[in-house]
N, C-alpha and C. Protein backbone atom coordinates (compact mmCIF):
# COMPACT_ATOMS: atom_id res chain seq x y z
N UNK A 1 -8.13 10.07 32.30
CA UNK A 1 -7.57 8.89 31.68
C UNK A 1 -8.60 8.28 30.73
N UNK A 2 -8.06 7.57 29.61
CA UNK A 2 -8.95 7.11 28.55
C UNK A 2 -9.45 5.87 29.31
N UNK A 3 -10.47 5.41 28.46
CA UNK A 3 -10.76 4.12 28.75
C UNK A 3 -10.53 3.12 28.11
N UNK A 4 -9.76 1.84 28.33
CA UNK A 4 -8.94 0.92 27.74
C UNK A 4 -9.40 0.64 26.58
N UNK A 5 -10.72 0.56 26.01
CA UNK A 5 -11.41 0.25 24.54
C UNK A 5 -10.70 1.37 23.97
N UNK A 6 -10.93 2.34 23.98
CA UNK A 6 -10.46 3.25 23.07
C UNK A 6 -8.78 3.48 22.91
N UNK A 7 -7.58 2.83 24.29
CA UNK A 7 -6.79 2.69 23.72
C UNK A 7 -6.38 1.74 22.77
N UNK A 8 -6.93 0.19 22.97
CA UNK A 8 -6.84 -1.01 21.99
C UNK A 8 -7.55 -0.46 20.72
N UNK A 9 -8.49 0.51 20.78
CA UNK A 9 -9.29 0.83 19.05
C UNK A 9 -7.66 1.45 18.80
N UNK A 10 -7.02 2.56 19.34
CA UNK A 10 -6.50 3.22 18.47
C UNK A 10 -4.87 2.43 18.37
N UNK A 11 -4.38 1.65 19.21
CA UNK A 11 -3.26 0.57 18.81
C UNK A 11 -4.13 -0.53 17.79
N UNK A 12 -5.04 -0.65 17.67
CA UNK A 12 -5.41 -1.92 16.63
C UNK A 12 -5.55 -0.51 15.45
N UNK A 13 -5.73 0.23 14.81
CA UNK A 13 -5.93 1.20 14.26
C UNK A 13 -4.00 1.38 13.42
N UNK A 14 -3.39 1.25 14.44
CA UNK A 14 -1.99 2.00 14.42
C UNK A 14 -1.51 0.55 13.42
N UNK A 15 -1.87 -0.80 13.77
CA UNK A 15 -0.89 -1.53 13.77
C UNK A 15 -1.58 -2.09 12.23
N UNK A 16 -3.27 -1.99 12.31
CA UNK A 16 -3.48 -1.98 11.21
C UNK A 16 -2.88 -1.23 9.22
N UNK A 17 -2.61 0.38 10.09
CA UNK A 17 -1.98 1.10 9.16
C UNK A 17 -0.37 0.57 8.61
N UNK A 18 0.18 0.11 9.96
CA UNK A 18 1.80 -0.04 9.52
C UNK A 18 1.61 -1.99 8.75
N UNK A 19 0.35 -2.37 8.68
CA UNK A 19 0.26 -3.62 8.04
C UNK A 19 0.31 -3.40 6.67
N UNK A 20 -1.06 -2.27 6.73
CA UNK A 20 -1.12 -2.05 5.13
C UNK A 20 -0.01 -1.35 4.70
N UNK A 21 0.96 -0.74 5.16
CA UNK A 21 2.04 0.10 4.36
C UNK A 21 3.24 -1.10 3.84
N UNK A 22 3.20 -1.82 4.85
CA UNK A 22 4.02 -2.92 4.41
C UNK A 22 3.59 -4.12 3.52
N UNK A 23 2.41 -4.56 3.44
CA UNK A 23 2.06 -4.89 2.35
C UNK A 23 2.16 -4.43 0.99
N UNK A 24 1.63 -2.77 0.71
CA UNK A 24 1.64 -2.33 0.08
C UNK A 24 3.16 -2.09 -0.57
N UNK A 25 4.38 -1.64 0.19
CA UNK A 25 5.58 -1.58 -0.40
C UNK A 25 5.79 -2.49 -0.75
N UNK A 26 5.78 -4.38 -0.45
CA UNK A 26 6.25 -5.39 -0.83
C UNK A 26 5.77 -5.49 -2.22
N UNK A 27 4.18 -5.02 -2.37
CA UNK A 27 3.85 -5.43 -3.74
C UNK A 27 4.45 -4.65 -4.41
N UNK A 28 4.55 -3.25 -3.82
CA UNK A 28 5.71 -2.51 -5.25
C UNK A 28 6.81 -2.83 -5.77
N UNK A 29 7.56 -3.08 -4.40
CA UNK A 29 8.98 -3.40 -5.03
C UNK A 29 9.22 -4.62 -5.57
N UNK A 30 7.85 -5.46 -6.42
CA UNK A 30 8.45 -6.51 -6.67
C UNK A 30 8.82 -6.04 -8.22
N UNK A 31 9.93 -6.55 -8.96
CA UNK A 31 10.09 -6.82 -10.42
C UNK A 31 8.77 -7.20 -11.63
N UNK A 32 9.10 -5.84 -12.60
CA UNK A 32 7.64 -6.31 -13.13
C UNK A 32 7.75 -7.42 -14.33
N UNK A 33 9.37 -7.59 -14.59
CA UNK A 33 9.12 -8.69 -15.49
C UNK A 33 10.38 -9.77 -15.15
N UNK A 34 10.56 -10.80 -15.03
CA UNK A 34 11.38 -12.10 -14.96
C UNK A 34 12.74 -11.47 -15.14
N UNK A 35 13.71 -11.78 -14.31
CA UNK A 35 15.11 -11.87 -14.21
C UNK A 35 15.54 -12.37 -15.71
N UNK A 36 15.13 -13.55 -15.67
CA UNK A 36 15.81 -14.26 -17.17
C UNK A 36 15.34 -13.96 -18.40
N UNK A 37 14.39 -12.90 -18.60
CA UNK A 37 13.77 -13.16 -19.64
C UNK A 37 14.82 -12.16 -20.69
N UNK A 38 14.93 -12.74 -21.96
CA UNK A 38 15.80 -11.79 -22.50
C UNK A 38 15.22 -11.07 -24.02
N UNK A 39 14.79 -9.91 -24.40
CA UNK A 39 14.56 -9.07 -25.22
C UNK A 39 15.52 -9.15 -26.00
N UNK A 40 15.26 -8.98 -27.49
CA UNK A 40 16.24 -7.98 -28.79
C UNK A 40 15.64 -7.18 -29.26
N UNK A 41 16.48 -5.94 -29.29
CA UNK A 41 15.82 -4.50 -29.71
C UNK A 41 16.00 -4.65 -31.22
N UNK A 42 15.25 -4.77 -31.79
CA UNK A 42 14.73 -4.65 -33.30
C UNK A 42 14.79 -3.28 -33.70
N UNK A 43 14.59 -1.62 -33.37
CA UNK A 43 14.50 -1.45 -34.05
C UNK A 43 14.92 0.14 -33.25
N UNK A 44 15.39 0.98 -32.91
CA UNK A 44 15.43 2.08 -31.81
C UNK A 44 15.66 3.70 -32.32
N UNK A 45 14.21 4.04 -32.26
CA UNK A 45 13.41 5.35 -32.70
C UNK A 45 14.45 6.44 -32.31
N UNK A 46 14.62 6.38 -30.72
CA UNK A 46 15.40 7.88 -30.71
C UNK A 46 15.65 7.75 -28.78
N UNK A 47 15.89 8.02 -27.99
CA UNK A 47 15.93 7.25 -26.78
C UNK A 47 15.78 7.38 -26.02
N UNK A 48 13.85 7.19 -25.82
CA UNK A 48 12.65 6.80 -25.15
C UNK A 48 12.02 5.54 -26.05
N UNK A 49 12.12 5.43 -27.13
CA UNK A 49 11.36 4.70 -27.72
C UNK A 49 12.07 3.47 -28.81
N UNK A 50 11.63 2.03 -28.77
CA UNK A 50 12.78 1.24 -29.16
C UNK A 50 11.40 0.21 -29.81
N UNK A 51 11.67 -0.85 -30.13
CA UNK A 51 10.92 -1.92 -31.00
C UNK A 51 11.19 -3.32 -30.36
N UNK A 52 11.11 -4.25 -29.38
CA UNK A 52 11.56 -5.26 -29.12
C UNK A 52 11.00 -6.23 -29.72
N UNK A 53 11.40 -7.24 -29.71
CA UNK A 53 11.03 -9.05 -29.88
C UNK A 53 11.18 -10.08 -28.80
């Protein structure tokens, strides 16, 4: 049988990892630019590539 330090290292270990993954997804999935903000395409090259204002 282990000895209790080394199970709390590896649950503080575990709970640490599923912290950072969830941090980490929240910052991704946030929106990289404002709901409201509204663009006009000025000018559109071919379609990948466009000109905004």
């Amino acid at each position: 049988m282990k000895p209790s330090w080394i199970t709390g290292i590896i649950l503080t270990a575990i709970a640490g990892a599923i912290i950072t993954a969830i941090l980490i997804f929240h910052r991704t999935n946030q929106p990289s630019i404002a709901l409201t903000e509204e663009w006009i395409a000025t000018q559109v090259a071919d379609g990948d590539s466009m000109t905004v204002r």
